[in-house]
PDB file of N, CA and C in Angstrom:
ATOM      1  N   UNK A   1     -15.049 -27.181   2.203  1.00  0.00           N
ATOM      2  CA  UNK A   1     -14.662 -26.939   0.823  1.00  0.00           C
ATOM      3  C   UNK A   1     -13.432 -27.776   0.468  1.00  0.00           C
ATOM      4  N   UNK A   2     -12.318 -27.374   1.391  1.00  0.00           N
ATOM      5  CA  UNK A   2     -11.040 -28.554   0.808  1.00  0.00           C
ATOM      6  C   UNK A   2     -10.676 -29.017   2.267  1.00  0.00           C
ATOM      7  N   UNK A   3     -10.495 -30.477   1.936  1.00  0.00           N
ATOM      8  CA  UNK A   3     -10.285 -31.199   3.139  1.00  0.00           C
ATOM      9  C   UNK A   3      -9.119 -30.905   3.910  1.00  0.00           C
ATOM     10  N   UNK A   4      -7.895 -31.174   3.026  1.00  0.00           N
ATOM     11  CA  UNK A   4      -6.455 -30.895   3.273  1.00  0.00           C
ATOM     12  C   UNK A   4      -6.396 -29.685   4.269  1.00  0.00           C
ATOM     13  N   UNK A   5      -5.511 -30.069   5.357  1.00  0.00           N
ATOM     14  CA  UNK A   5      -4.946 -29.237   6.717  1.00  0.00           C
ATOM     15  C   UNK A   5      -4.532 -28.024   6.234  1.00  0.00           C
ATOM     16  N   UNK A   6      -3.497 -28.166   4.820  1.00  0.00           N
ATOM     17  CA  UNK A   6      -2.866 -27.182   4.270  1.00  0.00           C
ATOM     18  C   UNK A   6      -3.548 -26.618   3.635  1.00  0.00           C
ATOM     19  N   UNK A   7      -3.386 -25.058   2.568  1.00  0.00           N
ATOM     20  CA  UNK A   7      -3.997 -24.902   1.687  1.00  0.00           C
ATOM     21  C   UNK A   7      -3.746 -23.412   1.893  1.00  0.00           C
ATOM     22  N   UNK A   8      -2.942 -23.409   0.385  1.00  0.00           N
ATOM     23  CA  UNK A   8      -1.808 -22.950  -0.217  1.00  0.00           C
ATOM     24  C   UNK A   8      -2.754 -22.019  -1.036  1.00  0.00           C
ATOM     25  N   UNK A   9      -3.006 -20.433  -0.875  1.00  0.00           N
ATOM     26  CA  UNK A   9      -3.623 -19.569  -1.783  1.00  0.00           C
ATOM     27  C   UNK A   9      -2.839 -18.975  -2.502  1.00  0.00           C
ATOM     28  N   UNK A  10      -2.566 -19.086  -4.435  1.00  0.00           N
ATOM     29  CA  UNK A  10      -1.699 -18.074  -4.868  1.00  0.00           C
ATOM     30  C   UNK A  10      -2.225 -17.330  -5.657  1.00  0.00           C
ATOM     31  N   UNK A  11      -1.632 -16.434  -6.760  1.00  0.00           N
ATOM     32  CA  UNK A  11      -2.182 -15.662  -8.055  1.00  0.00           C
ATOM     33  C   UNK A  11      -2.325 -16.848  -8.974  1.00  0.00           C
ATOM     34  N   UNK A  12      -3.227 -17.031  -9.998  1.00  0.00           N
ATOM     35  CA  UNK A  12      -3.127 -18.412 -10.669  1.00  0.00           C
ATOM     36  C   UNK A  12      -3.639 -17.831 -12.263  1.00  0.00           C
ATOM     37  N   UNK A  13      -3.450 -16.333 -11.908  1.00  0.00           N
ATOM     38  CA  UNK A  13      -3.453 -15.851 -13.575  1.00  0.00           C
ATOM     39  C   UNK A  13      -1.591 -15.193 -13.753  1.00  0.00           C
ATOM     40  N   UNK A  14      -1.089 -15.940 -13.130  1.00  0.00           N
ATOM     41  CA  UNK A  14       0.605 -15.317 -13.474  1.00  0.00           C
ATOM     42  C   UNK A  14       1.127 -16.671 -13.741  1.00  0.00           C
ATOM     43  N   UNK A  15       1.761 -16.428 -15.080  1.00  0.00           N
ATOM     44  CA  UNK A  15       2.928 -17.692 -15.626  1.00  0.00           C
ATOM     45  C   UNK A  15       3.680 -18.017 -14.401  1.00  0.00           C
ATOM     46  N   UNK A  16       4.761 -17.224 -13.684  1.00  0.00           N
ATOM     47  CA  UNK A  16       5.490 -17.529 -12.771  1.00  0.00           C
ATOM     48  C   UNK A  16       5.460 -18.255 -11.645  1.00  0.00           C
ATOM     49  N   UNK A  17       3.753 -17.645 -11.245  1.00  0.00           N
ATOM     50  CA  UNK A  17       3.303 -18.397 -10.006  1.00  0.00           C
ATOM     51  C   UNK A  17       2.575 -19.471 -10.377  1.00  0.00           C
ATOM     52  N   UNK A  18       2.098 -19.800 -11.361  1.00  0.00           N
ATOM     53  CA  UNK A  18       1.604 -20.769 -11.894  1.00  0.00           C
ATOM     54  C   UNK A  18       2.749 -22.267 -12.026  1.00  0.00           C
ATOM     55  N   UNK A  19       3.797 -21.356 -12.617  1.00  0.00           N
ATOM     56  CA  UNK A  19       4.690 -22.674 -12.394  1.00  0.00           C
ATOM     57  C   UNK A  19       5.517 -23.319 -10.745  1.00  0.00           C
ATOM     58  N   UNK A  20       5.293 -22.409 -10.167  1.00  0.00           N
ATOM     59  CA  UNK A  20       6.254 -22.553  -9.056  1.00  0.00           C
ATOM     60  C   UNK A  20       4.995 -22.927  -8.272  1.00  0.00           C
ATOM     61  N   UNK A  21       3.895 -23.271  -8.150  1.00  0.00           N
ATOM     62  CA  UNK A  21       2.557 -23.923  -7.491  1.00  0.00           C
ATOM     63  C   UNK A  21       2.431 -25.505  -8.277  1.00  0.00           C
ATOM     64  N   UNK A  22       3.131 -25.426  -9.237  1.00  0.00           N
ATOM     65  CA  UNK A  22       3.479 -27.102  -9.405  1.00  0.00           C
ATOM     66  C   UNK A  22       4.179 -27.640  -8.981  1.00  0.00           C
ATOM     67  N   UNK A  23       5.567 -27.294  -9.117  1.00  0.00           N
ATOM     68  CA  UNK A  23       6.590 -26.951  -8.309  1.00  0.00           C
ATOM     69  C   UNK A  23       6.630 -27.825  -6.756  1.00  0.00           C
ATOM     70  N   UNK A  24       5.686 -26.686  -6.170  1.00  0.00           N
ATOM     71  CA  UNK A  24       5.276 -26.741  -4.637  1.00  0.00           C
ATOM     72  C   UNK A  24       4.519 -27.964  -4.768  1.00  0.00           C
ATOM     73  N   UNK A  25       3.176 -28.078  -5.280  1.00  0.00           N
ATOM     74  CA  UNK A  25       2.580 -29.487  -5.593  1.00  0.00           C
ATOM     75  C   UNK A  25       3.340 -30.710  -5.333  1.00  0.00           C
ATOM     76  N   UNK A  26       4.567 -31.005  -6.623  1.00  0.00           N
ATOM     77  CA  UNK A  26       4.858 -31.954  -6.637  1.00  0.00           C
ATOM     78  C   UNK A  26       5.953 -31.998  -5.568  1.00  0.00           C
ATOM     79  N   UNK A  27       6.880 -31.021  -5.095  1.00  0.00           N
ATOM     80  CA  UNK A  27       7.872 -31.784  -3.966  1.00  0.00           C
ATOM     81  C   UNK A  27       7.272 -32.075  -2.490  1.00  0.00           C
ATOM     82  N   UNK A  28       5.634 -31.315  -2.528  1.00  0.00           N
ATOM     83  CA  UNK A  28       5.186 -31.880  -1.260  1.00  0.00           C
ATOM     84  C   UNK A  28       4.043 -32.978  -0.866  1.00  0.00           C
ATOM     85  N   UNK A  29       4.530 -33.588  -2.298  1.00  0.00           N
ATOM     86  CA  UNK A  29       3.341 -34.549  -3.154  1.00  0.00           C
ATOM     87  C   UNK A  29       2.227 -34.698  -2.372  1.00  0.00           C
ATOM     88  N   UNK A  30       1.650 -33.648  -2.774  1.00  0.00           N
ATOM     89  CA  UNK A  30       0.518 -33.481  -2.439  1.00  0.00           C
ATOM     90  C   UNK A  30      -0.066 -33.152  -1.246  1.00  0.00           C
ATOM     91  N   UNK A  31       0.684 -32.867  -0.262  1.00  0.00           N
ATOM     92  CA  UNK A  31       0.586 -32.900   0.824  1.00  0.00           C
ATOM     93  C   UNK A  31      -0.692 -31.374   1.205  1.00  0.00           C
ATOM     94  N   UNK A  32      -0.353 -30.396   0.152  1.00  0.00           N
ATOM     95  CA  UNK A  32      -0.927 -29.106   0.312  1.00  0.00           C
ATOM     96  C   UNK A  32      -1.859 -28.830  -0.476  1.00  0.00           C
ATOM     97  N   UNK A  33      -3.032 -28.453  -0.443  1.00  0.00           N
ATOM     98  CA  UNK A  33      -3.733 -28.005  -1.427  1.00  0.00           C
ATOM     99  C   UNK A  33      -3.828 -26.821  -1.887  1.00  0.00           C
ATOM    100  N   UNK A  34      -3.420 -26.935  -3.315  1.00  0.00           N
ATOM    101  CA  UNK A  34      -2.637 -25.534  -3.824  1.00  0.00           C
ATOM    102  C   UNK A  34      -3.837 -24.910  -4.880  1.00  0.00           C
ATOM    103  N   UNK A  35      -4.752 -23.407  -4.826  1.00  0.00           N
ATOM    104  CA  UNK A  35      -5.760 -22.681  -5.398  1.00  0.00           C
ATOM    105  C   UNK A  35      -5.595 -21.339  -5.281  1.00  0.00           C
ATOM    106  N   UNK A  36      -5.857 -21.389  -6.705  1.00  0.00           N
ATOM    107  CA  UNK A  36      -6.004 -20.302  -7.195  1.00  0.00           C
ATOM    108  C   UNK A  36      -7.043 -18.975  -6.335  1.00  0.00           C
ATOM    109  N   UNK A  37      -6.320 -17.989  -5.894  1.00  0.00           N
ATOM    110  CA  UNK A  37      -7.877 -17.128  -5.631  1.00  0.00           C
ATOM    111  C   UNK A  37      -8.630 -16.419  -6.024  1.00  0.00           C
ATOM    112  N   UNK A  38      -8.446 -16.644  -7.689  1.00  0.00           N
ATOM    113  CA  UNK A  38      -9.233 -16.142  -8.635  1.00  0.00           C
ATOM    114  C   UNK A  38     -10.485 -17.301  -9.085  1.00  0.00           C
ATOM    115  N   UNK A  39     -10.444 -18.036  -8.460  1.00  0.00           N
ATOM    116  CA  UNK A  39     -11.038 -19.490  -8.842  1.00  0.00           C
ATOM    117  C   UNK A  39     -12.349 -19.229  -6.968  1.00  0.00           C
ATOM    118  N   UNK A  40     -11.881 -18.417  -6.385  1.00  0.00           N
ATOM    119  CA  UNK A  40     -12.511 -18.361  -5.242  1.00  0.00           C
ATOM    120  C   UNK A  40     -13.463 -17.363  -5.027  1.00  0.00           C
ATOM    121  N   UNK A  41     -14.950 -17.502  -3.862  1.00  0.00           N
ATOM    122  CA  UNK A  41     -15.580 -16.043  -3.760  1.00  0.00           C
ATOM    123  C   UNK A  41     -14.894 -15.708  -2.736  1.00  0.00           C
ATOM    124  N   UNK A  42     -14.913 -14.308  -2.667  1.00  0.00           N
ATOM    125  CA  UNK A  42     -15.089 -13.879  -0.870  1.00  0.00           C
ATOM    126  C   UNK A  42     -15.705 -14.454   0.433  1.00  0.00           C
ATOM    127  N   UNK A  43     -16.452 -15.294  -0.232  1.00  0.00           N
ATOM    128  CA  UNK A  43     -16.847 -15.953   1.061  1.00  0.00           C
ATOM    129  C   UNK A  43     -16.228 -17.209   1.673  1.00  0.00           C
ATOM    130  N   UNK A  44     -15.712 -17.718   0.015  1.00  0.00           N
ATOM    131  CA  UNK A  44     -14.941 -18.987   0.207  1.00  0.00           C
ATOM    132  C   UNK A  44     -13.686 -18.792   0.640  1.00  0.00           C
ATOM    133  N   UNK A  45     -13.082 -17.572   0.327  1.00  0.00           N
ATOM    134  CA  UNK A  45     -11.962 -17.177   1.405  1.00  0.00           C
ATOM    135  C   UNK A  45     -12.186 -17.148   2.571  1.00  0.00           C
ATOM    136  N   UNK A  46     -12.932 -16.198   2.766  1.00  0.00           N
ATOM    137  CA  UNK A  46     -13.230 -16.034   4.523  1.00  0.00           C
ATOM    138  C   UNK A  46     -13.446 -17.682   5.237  1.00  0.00           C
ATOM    139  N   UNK A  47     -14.007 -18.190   4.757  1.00  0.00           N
ATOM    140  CA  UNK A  47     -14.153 -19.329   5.342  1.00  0.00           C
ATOM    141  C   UNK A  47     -12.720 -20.731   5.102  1.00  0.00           C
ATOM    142  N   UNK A  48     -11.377 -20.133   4.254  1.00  0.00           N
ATOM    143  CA  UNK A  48     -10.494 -20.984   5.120  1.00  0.00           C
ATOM    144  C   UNK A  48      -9.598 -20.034   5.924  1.00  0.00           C
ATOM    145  N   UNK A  49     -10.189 -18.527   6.440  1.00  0.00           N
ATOM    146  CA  UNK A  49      -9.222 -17.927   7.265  1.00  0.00           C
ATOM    147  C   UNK A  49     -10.714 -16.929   7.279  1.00  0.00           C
ATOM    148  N   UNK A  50     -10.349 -16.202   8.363  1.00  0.00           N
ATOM    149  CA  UNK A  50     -11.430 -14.643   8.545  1.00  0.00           C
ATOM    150  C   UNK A  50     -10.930 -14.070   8.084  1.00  0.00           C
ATOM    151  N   UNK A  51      -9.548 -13.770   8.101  1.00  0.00           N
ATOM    152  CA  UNK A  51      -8.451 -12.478   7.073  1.00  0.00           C
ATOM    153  C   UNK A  51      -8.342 -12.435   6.076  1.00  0.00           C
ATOM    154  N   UNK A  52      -8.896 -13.532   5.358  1.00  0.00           N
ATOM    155  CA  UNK A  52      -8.558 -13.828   3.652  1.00  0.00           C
ATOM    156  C   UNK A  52      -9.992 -12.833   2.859  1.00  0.00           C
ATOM    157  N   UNK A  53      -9.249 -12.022   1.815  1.00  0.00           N
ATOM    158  CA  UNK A  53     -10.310 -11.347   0.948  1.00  0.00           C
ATOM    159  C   UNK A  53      -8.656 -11.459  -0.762  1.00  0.00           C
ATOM    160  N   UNK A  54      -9.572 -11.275  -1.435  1.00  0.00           N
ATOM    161  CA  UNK A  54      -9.175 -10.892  -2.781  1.00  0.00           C
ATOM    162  C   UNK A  54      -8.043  -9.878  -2.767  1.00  0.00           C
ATOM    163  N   UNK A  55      -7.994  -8.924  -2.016  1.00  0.00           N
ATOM    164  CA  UNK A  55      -7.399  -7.611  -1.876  1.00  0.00           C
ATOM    165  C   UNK A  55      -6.419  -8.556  -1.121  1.00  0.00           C
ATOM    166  N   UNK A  56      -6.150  -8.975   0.023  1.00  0.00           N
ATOM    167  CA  UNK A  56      -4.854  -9.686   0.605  1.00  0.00           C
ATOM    168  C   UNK A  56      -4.463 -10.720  -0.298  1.00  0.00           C
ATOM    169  N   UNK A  57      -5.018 -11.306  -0.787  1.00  0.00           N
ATOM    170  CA  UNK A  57      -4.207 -12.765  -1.700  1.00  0.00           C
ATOM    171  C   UNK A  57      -3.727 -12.270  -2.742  1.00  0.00           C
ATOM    172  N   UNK A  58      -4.179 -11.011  -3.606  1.00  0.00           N
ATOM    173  CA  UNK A  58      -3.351 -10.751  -4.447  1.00  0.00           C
ATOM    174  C   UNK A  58      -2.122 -10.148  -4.348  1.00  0.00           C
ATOM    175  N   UNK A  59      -1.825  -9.326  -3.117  1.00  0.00           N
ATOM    176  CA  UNK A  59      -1.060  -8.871  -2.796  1.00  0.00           C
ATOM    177  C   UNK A  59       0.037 -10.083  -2.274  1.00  0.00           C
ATOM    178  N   UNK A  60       0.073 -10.850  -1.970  1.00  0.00           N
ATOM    179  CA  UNK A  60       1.143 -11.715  -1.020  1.00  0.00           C
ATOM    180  C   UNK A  60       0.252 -13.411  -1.383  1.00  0.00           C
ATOM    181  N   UNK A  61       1.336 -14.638  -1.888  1.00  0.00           N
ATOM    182  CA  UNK A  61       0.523 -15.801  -1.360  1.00  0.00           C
ATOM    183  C   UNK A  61       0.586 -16.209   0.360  1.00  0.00           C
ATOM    184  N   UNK A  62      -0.681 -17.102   0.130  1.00  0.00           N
ATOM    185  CA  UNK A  62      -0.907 -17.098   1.810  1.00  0.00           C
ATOM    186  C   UNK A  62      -1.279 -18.905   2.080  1.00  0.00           C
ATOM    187  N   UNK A  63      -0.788 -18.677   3.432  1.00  0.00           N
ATOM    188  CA  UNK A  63      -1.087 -20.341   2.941  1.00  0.00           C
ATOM    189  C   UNK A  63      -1.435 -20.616   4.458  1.00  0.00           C
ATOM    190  N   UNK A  64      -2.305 -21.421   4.500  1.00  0.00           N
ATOM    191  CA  UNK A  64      -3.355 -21.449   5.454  1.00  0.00           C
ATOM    192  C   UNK A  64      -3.141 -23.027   5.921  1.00  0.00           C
ATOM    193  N   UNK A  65      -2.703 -23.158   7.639  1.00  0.00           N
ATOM    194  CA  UNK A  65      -1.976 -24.728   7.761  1.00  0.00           C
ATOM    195  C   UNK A  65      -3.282 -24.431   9.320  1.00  0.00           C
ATOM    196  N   UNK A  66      -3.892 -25.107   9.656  1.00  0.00           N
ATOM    197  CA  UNK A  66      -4.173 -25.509  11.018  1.00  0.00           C
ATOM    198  C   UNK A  66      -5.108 -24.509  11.659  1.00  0.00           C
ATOM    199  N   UNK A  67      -5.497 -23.570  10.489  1.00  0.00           N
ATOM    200  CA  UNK A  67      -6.092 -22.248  11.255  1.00  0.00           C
ATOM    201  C   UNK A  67      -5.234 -21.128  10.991  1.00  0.00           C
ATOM    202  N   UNK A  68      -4.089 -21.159  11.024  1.00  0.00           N
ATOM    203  CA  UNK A  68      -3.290 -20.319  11.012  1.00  0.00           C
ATOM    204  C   UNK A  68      -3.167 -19.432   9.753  1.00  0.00           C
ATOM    205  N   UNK A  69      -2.503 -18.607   9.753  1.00  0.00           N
ATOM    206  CA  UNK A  69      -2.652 -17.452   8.427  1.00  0.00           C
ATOM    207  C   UNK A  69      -1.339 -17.921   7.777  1.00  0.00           C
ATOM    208  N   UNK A  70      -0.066 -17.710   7.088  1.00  0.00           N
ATOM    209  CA  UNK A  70       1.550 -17.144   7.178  1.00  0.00           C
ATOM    210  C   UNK A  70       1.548 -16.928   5.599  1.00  0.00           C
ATOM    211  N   UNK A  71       1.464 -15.367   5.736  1.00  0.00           N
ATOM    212  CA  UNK A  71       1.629 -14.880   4.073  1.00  0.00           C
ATOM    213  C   UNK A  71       3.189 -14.557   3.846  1.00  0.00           C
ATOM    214  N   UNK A  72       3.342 -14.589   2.691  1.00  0.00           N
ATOM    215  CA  UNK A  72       4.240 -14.454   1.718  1.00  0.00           C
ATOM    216  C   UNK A  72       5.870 -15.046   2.409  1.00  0.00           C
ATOM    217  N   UNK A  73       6.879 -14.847   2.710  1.00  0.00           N
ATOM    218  CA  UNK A  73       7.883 -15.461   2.708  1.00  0.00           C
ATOM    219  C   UNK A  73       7.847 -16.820   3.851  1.00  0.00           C
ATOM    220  N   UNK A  74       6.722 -16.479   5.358  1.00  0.00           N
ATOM    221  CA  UNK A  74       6.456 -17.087   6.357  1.00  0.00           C
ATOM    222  C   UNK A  74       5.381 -17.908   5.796  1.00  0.00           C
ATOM    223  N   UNK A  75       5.540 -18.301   4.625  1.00  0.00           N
ATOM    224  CA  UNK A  75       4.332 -18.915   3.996  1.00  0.00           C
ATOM    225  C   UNK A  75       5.348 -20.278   3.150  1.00  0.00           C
ATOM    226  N   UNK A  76       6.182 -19.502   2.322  1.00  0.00           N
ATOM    227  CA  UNK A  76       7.173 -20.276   2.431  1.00  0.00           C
ATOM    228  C   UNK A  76       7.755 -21.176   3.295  1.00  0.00           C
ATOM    229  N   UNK A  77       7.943 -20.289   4.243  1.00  0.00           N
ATOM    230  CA  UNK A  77       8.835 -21.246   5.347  1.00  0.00           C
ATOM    231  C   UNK A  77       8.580 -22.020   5.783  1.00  0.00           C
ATOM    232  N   UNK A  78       7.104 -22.269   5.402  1.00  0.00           N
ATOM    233  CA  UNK A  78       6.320 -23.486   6.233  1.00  0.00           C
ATOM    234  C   UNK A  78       6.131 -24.192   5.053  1.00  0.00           C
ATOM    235  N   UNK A  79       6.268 -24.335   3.905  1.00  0.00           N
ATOM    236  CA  UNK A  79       6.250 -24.884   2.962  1.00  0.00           C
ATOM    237  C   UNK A  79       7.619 -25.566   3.007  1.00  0.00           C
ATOM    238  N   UNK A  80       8.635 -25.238   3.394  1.00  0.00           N
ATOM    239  CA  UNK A  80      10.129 -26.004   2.946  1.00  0.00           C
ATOM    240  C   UNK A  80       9.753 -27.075   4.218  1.00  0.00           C
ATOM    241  N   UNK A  81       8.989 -27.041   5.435  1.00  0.00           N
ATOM    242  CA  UNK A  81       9.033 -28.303   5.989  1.00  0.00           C
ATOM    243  C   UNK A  81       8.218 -29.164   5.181  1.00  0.00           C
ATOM    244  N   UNK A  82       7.654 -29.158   4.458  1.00  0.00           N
ATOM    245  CA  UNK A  82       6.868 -30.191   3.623  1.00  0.00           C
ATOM    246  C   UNK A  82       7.734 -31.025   2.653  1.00  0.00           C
ATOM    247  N   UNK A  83       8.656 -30.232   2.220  1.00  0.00           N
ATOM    248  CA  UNK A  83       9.501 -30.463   0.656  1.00  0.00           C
ATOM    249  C   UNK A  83      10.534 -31.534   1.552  1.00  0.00           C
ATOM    250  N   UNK A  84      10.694 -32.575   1.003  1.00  0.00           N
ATOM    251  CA  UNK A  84      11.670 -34.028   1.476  1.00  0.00           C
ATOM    252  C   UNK A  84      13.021 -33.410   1.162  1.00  0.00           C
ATOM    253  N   UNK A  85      13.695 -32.764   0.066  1.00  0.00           N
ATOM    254  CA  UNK A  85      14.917 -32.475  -0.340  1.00  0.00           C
ATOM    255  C   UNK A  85      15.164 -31.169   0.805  1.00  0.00           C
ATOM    256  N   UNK A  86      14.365 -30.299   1.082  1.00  0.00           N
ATOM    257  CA  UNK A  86      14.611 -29.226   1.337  1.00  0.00           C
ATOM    258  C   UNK A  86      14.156 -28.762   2.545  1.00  0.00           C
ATOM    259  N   UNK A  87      13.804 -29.437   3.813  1.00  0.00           N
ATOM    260  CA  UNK A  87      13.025 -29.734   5.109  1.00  0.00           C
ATOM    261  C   UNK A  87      14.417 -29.723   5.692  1.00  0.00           C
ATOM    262  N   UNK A  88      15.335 -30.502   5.661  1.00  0.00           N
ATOM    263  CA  UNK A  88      16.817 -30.416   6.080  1.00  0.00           C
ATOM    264  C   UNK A  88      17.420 -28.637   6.327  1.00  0.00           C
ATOM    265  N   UNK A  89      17.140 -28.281   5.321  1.00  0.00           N
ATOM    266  CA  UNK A  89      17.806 -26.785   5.487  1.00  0.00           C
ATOM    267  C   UNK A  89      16.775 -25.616   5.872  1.00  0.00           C
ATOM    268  N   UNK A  90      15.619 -26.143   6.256  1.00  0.00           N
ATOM    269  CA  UNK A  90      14.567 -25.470   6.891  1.00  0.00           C
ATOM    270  C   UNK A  90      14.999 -24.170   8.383  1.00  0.00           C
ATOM    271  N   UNK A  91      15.856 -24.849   8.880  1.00  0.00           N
ATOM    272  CA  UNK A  91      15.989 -24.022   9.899  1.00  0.00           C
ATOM    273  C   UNK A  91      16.918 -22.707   9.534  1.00  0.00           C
ATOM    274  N   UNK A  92      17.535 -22.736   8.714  1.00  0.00           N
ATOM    275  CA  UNK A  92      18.250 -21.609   8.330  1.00  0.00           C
ATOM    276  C   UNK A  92      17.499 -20.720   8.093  1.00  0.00           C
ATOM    277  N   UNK A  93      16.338 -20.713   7.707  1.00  0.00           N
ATOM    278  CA  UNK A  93      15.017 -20.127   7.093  1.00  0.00           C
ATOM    279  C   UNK A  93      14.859 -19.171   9.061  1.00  0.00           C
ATOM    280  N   UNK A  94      14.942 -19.746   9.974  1.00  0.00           N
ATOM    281  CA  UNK A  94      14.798 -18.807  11.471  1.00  0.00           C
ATOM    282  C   UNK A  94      15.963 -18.235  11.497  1.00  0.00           C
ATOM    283  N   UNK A  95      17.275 -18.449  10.679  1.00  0.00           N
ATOM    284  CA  UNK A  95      18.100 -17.537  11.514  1.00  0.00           C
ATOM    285  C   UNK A  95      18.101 -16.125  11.610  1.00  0.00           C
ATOM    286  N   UNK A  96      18.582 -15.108  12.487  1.00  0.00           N
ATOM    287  CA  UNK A  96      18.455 -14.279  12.481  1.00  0.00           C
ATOM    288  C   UNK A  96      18.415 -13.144  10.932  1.00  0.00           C
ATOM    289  N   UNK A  97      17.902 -12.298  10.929  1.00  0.00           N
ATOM    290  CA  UNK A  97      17.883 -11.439   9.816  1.00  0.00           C
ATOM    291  C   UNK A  97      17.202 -12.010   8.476  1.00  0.00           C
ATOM    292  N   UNK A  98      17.584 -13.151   8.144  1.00  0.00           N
ATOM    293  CA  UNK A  98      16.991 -14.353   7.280  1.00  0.00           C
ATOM    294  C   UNK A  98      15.492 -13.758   6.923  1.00  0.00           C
ATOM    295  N   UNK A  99      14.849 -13.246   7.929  1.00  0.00           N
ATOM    296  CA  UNK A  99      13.310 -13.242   7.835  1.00  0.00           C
ATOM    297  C   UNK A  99      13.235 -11.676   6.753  1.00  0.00           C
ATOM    298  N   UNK A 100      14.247 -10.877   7.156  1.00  0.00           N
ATOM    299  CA  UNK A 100      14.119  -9.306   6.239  1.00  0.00           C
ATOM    300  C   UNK A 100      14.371  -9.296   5.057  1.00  0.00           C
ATOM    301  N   UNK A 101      15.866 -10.666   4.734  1.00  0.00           N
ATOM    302  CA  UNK A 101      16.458 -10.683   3.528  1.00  0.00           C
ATOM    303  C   UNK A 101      14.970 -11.122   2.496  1.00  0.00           C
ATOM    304  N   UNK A 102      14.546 -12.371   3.407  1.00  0.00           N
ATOM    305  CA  UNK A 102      13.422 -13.345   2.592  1.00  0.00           C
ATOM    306  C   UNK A 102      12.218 -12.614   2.357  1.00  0.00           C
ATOM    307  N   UNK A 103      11.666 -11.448   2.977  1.00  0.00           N
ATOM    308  CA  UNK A 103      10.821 -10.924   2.862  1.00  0.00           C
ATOM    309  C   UNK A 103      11.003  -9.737   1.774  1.00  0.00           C
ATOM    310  N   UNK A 104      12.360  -9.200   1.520  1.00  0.00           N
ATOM    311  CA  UNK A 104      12.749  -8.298   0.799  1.00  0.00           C
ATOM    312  C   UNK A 104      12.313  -9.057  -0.800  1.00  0.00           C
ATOM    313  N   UNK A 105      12.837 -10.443  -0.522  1.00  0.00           N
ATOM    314  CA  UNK A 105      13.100 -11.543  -2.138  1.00  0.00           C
ATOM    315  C   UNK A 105      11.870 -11.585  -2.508  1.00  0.00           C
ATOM    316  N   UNK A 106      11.181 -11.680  -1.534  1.00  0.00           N
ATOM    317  CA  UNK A 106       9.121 -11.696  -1.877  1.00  0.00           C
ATOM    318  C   UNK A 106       8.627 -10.224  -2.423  1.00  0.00           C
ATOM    319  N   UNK A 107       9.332  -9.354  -2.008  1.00  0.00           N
ATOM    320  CA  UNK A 107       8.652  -8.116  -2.791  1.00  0.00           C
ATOM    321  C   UNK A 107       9.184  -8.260  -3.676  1.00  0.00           C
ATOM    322  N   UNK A 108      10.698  -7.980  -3.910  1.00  0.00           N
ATOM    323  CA  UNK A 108      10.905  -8.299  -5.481  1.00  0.00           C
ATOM    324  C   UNK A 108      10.442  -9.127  -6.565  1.00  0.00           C
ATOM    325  N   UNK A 109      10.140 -10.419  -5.971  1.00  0.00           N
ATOM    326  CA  UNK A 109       9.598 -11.421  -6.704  1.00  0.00           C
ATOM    327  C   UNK A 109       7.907 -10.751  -6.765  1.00  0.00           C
ATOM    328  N   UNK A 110       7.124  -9.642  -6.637  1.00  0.00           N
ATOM    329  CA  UNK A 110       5.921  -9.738  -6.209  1.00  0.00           C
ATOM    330  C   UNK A 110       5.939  -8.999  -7.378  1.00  0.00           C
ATOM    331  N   UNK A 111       7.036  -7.559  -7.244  1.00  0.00           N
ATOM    332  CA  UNK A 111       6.870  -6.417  -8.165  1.00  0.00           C
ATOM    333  C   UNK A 111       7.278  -7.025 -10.068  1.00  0.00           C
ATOM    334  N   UNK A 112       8.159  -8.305 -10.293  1.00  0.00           N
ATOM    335  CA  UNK A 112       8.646  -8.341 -11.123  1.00  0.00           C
ATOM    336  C   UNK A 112       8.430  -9.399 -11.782  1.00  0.00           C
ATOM    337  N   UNK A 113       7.729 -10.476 -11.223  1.00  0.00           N
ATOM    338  CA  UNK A 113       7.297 -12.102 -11.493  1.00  0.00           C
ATOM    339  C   UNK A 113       6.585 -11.460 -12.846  1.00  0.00           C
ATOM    340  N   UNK A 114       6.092 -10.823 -12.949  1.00  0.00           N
ATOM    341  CA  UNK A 114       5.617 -10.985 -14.461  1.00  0.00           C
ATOM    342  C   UNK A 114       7.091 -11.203 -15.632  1.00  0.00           C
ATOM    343  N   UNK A 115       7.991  -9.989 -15.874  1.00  0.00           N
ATOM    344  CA  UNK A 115       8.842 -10.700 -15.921  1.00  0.00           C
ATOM    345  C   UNK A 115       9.711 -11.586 -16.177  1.00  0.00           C
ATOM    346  N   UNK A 116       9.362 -12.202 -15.299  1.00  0.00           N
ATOM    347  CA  UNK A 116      10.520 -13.671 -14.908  1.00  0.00           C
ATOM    348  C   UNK A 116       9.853 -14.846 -15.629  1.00  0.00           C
ATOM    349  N   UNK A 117       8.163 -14.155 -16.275  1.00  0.00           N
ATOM    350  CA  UNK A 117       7.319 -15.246 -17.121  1.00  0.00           C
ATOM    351  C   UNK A 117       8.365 -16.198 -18.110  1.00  0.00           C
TER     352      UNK A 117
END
């Protein structure tokens, strides 16, 4: 279905996430292939992960590198190695506690992105 290694599942009926998936687009020019999973079946999920259904992608974006799953902030984190400006400060992203704060910023951002439209 999509060639690209990467491939970046978000909400693509929300203003917020809609803009910040261009965003992502352009600083990793192109590097990721970024879709909607409202644009997807269930089957076409399952088939770029076994874990992927409608019910998980709406809840959290997920982004799918090599086989691998890493939803919502650990989804991120693998996204800032892509970004040229922002690959530099990537490792701060492991330091300790870092992972609770960033995961806390993803619920908030989950419950309120409408919002922030």
């Amino acid at each position: 279905m999509l060639s690209k290694n990467s491939v970046l599942v978000y909400d693509g009926n929300c203003e917020f996430c809609t803009r910040l998936a261009k965003s992502i687009r352009e600083k990793t020019k192109d590097q990721v292939a970024i879709i909607s999973f409202h644009k997807l079946t269930d089957e076409e999920l399952q088939s770029l992960h076994k874990q992927l259904n409608k019910t998980l992608c709406a809840g959290e974006v997920q982004l799918i590198e090599s086989g691998n799953r890493y939803p919502g902030f650990f989804a991120v984190r693998q996204l800032f190695w892509k970004m040229d400006k922002y690959k530099y400060f990537s490792f701060l992203l492991y330091l300790p506690l870092v992972p609770f704060f960033g995961m806390g910023i993803m619920l908030f951002l989950k419950r309120f992105r409408t919002k922030l439209s």
